[in-house]
C-alpha atoms as a PDB file:
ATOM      1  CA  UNK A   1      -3.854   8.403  13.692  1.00  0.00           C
ATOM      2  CA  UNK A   2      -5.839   9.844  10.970  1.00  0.00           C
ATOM      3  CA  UNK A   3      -3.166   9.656   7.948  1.00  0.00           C
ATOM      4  CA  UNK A   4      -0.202   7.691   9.173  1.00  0.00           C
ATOM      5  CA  UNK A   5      -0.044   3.836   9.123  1.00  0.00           C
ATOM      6  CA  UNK A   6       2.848   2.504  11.281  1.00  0.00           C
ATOM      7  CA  UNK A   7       4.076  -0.960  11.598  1.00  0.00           C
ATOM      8  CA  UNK A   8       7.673  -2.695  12.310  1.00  0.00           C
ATOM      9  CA  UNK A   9       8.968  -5.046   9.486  1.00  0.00           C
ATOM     10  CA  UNK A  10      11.546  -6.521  11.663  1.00  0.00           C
ATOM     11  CA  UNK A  11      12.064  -5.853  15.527  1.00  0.00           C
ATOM     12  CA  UNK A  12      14.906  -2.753  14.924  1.00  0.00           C
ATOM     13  CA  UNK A  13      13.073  -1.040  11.518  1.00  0.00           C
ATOM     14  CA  UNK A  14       9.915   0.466  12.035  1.00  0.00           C
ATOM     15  CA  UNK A  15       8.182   1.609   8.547  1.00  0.00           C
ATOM     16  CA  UNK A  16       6.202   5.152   8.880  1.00  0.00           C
ATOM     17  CA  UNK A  17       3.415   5.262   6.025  1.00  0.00           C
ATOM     18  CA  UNK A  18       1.385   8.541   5.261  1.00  0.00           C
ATOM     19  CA  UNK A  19      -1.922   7.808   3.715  1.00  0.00           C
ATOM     20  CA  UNK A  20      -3.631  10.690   2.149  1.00  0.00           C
ATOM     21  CA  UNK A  21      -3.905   9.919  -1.020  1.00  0.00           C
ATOM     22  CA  UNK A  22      -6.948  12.077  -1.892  1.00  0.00           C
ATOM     23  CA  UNK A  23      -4.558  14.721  -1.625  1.00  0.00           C
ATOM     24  CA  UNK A  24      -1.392  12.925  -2.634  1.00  0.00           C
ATOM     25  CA  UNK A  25      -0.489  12.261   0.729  1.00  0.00           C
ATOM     26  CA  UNK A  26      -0.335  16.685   1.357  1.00  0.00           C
ATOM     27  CA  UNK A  27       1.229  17.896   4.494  1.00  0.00           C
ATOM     28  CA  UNK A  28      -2.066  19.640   6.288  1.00  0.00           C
ATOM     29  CA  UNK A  29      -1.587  21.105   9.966  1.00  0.00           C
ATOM     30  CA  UNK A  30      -3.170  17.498  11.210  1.00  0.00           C
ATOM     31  CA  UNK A  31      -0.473  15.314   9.554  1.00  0.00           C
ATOM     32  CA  UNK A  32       2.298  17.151  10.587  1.00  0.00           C
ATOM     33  CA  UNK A  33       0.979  16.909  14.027  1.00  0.00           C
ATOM     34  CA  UNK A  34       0.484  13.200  13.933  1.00  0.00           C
ATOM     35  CA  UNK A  35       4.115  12.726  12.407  1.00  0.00           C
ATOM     36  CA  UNK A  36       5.482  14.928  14.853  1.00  0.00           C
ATOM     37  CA  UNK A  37       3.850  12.822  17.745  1.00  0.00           C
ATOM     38  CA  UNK A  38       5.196   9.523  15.807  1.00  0.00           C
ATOM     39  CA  UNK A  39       8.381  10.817  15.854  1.00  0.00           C
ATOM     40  CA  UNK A  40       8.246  11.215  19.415  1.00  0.00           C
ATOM     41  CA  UNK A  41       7.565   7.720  20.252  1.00  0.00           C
ATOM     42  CA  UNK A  42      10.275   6.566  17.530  1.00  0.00           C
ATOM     43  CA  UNK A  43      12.717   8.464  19.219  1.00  0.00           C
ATOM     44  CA  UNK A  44      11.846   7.134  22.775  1.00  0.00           C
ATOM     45  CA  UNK A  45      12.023   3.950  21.587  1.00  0.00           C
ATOM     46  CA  UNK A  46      15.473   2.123  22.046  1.00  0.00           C
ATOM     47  CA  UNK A  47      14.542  -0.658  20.266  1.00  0.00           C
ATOM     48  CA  UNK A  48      13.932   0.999  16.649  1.00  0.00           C
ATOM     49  CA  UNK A  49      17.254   1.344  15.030  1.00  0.00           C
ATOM     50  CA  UNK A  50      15.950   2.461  11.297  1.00  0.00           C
ATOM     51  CA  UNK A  51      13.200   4.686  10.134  1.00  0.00           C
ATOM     52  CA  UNK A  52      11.467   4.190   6.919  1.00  0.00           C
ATOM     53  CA  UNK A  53       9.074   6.775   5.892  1.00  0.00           C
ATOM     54  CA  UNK A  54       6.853   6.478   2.519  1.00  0.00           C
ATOM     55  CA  UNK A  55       3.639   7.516   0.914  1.00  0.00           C
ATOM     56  CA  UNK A  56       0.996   5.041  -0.082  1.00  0.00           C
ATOM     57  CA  UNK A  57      -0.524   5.744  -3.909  1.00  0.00           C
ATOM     58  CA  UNK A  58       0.677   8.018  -6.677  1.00  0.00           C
ATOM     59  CA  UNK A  59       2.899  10.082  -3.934  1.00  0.00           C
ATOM     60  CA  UNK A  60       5.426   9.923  -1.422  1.00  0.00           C
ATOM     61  CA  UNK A  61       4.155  13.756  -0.376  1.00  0.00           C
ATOM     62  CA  UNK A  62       3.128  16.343  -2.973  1.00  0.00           C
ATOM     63  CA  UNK A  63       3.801  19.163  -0.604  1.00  0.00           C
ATOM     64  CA  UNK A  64       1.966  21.190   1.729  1.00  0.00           C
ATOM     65  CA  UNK A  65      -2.027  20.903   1.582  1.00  0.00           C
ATOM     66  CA  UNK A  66      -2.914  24.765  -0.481  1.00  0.00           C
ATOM     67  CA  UNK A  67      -6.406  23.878  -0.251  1.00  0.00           C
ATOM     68  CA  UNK A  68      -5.782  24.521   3.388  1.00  0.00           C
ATOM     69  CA  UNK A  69      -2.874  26.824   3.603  1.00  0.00           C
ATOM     70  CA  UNK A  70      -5.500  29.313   1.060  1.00  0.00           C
ATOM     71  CA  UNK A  71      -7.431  29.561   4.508  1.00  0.00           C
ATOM     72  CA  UNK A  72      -4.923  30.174   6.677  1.00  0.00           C
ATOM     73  CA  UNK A  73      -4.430  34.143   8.125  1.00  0.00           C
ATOM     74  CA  UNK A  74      -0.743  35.428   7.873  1.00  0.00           C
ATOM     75  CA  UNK A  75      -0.430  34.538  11.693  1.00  0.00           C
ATOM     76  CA  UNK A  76      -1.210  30.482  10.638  1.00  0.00           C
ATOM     77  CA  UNK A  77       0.741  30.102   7.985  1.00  0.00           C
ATOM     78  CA  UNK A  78       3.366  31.708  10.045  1.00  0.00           C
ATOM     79  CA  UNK A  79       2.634  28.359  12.363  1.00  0.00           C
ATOM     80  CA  UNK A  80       2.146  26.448  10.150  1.00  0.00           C
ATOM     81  CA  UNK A  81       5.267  26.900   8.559  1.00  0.00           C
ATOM     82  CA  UNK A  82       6.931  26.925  11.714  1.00  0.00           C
ATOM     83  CA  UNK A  83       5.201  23.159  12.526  1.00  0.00           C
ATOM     84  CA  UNK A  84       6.741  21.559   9.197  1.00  0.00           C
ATOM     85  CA  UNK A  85      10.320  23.051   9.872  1.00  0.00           C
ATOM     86  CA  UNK A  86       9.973  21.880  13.363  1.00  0.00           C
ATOM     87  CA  UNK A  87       8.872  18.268  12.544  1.00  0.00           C
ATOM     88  CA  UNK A  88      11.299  18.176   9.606  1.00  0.00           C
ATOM     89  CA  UNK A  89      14.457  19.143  12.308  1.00  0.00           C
ATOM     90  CA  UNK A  90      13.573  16.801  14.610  1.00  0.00           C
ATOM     91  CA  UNK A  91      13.394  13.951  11.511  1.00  0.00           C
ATOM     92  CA  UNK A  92      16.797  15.395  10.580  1.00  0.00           C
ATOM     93  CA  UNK A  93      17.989  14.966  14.577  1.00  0.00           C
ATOM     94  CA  UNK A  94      16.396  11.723  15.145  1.00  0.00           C
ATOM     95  CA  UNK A  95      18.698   9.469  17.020  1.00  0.00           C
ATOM     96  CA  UNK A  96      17.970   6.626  14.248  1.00  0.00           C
ATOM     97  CA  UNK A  97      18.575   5.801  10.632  1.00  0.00           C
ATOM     98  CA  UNK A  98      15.955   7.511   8.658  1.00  0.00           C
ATOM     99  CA  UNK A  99      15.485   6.617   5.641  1.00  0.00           C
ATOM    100  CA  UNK A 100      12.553   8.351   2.710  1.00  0.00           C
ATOM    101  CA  UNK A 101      11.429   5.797   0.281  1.00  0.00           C
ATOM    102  CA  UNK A 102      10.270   7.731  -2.355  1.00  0.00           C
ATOM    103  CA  UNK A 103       7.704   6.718  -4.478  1.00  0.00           C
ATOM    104  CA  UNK A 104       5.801   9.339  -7.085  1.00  0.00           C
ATOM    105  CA  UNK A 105       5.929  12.974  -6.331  1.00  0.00           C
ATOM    106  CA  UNK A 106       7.981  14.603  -3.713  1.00  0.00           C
ATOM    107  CA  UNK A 107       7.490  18.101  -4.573  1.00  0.00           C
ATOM    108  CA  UNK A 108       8.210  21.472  -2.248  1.00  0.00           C
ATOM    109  CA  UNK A 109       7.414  19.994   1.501  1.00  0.00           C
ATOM    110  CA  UNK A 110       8.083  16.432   0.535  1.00  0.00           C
ATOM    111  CA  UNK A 111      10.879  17.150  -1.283  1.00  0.00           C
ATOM    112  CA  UNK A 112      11.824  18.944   2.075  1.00  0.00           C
ATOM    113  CA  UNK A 113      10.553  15.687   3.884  1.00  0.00           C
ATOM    114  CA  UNK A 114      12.991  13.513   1.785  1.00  0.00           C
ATOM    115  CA  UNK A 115      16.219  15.664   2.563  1.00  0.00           C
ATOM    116  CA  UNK A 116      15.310  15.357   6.283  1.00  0.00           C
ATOM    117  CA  UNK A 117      15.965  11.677   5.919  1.00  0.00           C
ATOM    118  CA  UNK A 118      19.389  10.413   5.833  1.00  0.00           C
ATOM    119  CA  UNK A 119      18.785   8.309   3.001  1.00  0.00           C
ATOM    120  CA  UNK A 120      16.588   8.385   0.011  1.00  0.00           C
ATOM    121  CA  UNK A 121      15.929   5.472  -2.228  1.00  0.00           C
ATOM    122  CA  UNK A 122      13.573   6.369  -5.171  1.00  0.00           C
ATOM    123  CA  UNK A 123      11.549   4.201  -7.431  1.00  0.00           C
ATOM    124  CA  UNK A 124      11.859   5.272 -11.395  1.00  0.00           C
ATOM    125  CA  UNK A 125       9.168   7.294 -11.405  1.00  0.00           C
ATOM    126  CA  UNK A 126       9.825   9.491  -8.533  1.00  0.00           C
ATOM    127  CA  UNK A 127       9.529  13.060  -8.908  1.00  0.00           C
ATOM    128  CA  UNK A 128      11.669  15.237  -6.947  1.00  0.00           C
ATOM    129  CA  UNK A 129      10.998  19.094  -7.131  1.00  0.00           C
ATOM    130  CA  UNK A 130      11.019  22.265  -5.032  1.00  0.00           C
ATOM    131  CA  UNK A 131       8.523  24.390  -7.417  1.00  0.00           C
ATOM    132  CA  UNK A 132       8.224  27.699  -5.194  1.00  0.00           C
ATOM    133  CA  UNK A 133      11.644  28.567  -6.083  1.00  0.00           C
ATOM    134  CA  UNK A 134      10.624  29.175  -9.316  1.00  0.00           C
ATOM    135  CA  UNK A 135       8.022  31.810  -8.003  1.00  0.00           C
ATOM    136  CA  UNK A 136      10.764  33.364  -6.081  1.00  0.00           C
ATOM    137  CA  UNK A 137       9.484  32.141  -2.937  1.00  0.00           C
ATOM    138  CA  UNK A 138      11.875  29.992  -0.416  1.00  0.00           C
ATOM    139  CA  UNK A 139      10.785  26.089   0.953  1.00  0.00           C
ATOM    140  CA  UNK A 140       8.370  26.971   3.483  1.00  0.00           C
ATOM    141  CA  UNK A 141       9.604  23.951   5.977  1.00  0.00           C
ATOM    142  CA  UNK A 142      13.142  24.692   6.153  1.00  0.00           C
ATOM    143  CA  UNK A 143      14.243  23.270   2.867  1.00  0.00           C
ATOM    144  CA  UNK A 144      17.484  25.670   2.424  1.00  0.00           C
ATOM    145  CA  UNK A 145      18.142  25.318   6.197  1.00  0.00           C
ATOM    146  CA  UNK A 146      18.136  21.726   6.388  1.00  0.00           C
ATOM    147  CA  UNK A 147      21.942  20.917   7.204  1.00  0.00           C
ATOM    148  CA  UNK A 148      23.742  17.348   6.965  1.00  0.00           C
ATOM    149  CA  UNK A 149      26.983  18.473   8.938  1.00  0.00           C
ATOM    150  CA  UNK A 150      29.661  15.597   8.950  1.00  0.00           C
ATOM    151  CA  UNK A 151      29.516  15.582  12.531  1.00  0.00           C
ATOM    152  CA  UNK A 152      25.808  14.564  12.849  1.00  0.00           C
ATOM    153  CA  UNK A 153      25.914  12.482   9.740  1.00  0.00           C
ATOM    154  CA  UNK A 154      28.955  11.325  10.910  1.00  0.00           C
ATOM    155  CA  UNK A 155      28.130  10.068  13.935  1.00  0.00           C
ATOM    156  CA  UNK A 156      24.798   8.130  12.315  1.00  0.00           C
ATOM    157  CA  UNK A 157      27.291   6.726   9.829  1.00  0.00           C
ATOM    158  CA  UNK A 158      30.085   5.345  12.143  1.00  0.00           C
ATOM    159  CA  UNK A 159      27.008   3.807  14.086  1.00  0.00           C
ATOM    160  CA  UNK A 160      25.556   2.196  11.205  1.00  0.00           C
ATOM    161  CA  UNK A 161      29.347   0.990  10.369  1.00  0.00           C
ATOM    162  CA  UNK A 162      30.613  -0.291  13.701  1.00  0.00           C
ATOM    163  CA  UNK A 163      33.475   2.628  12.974  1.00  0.00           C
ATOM    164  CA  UNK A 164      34.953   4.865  15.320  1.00  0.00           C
ATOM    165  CA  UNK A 165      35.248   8.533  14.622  1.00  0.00           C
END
């Protein structure tokens, strides 16, 4: 793994750290590959129980890497929005607690990163914001799509609880 750093702090919480902080930790095709396999394994794994996913430096994810997406045809960033909506669900869907630890800047994809997570604890100085709106555009990763239904968050909740539903 290029820009994820993954270790467990105790044997049921497994901490998820994106390192790429020349860019502010950006969401480039690459990354969202390598968090997508991550995920994967996380999911497959019956021991991990809770999910903590941060950014190392001044960000927890300043969005989606333009440098890059400035390259892409209309057919890529087609994909590549597809890819970050597709990651981002199956965060959402994990069968864990996830949890965004939000340090800095979460702005347009990491914003969308954070609301994926069941939880979100922020330091002071995080900076939530979903700037595209304000060009009339929509969150490219399924921002306005991302759904906490009772029922899923629900379910995570009575889990977390020891409740029944």
């Amino acid at each position: 793994m290029e820009w994820i750093e993954t270790s467990f702090l105790e044997k049921d919480i497994f901490l998820l750290r994106i390192n790429k902080t020349q860019t502010l930790n950006s969401l480039n095709r690459e990354l969202l590959r390598e968090l997508d396999s991550v995920i994967t394994v996380i999911g497959n794994n019956d021991s991990i129980h809770f999910v903590i996913i941060t950014g190392i430096g001044k960000s927890f994810v300043a969005g989606a890497d333009i440098k890059e997406m400035s390259l892409l045809s209309k057919t890529e960033a087609l994909d590549f929005a597809k890819l970050g909506s597709s990651v981002f669900r199956k965060i959402e869907t994990l069968n864990k607690i996830t949890i965004a630890a939000v340090n800095g800047y979460a702005i347009g994809g990491g914003c969308e990163l954070a609301m994926a997570c069941d939880f979100r604890v922020a330091t002071e100085n995080a900076n939530f914001s979903q700037p595209e709106v304000s060009l009339g555009i929509i969150p490219g990763f399924s921002g306005t799509q991302i759904n906490k239904t009772c029922g899923n968050f629900q379910n995570k909740r009575n889990g977390l609880c020891w409740e029944k539903s």
